[in-house]
C-alpha atoms as a PDB file:
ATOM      1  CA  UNK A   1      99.998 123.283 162.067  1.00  0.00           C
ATOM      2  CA  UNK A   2     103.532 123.668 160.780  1.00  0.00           C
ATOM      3  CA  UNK A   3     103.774 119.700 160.380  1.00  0.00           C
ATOM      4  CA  UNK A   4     100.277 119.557 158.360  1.00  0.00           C
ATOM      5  CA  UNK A   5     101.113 122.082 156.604  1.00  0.00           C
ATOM      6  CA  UNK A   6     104.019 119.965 154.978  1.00  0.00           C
ATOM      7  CA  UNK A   7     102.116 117.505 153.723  1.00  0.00           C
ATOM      8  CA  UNK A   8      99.293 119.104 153.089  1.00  0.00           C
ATOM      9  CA  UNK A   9      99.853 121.985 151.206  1.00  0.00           C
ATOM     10  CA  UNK A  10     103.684 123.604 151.650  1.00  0.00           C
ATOM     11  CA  UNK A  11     105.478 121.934 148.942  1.00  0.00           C
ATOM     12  CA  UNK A  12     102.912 120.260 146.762  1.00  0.00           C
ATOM     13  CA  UNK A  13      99.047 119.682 146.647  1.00  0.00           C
ATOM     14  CA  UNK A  14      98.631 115.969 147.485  1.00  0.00           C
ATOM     15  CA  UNK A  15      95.399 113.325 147.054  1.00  0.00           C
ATOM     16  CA  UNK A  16      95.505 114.203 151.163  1.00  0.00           C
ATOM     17  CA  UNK A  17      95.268 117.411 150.436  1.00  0.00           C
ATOM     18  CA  UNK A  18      91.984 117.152 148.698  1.00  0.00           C
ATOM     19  CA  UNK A  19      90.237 114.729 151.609  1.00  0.00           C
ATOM     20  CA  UNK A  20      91.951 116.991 154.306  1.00  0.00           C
ATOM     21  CA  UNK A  21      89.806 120.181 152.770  1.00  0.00           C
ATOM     22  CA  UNK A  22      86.201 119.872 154.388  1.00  0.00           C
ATOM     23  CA  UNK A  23      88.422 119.189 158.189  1.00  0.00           C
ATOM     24  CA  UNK A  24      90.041 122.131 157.296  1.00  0.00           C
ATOM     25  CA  UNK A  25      86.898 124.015 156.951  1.00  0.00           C
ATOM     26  CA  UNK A  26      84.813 122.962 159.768  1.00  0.00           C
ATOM     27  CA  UNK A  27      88.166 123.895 161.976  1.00  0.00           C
ATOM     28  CA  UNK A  28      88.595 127.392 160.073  1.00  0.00           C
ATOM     29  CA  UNK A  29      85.010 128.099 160.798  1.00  0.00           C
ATOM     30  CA  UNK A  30      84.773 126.839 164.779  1.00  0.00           C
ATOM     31  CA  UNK A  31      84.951 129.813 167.318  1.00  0.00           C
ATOM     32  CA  UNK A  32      86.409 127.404 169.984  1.00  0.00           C
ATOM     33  CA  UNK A  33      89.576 126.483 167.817  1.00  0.00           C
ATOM     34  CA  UNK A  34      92.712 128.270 168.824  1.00  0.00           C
ATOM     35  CA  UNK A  35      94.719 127.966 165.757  1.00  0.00           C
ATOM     36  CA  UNK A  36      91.853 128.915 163.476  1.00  0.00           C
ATOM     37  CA  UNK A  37      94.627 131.622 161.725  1.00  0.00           C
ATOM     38  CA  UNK A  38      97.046 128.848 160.882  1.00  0.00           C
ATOM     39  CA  UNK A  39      94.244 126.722 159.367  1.00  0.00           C
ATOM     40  CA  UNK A  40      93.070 129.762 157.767  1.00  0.00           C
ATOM     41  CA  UNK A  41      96.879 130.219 156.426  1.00  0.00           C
ATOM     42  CA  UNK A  42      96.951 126.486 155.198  1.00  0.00           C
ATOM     43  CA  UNK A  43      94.072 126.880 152.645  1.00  0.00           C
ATOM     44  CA  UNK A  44      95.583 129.775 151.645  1.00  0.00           C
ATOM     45  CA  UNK A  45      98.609 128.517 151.085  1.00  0.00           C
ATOM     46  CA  UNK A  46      97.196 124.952 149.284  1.00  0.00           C
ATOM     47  CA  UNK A  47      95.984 127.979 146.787  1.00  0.00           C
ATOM     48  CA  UNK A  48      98.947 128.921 146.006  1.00  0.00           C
ATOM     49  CA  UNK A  49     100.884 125.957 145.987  1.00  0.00           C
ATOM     50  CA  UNK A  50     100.613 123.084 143.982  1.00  0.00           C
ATOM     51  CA  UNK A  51     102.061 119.986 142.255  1.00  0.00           C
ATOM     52  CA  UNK A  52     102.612 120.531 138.313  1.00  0.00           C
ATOM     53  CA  UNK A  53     103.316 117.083 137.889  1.00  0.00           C
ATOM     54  CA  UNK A  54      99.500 116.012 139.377  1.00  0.00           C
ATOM     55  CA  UNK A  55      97.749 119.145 137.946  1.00  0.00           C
ATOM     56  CA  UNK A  56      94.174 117.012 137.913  1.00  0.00           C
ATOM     57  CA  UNK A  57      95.539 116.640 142.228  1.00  0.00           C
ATOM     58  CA  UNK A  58      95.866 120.603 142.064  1.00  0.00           C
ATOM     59  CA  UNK A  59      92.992 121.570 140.442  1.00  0.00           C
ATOM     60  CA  UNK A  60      90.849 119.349 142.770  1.00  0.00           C
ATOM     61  CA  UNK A  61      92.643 120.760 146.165  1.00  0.00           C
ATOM     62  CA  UNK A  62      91.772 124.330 144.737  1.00  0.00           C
ATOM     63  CA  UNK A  63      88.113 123.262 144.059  1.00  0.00           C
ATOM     64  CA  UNK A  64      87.704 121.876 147.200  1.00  0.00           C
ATOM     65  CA  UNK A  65      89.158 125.011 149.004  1.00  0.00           C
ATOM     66  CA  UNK A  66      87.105 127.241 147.009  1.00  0.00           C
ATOM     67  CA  UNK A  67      83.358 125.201 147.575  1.00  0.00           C
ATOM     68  CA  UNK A  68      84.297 125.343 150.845  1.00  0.00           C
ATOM     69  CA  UNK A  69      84.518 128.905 151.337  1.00  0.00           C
ATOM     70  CA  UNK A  70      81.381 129.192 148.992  1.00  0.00           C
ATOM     71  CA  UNK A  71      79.789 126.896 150.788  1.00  0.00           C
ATOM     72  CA  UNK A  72      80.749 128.801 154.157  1.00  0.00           C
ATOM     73  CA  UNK A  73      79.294 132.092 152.833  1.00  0.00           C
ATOM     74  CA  UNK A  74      75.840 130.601 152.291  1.00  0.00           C
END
């Protein structure tokens, strides 16, 4: 988790980041996963993180964390 977490969220939000989301999700939402609080702590941490020089990369990394968990709710 450590490793994805570099390039998916640590230092900057990349176009990765954004595909990588909806994975994310369906992993953060499986019983049967064992790391579920480190992918849990990785979408937390793309929303806090970010890239100020790709802001429109941002924005649509913290969109696609936040319909997911909308989405999840449902």
């Amino acid at each position: 988790m450590s490793d994805l977490g570099l390039w998916l969220g640590e230092l900057a939000v990349f176009d990765a980041t954004v595909a990588a989301v909806p994975f994310l999700w369906d992993l953060a939402v499986t019983d049967s996963v064992t790391s579920r609080p480190g992918v849990i702590e990785l979408l937390r941490t793309i929303l806090e993180h970010g890239n100020p020089a790709q802001i429109e990369v941002q924005q649509a990394a913290h969109r696609a964390v936040l319909d997911g968990r909308t989405w999840r709710r449902r």
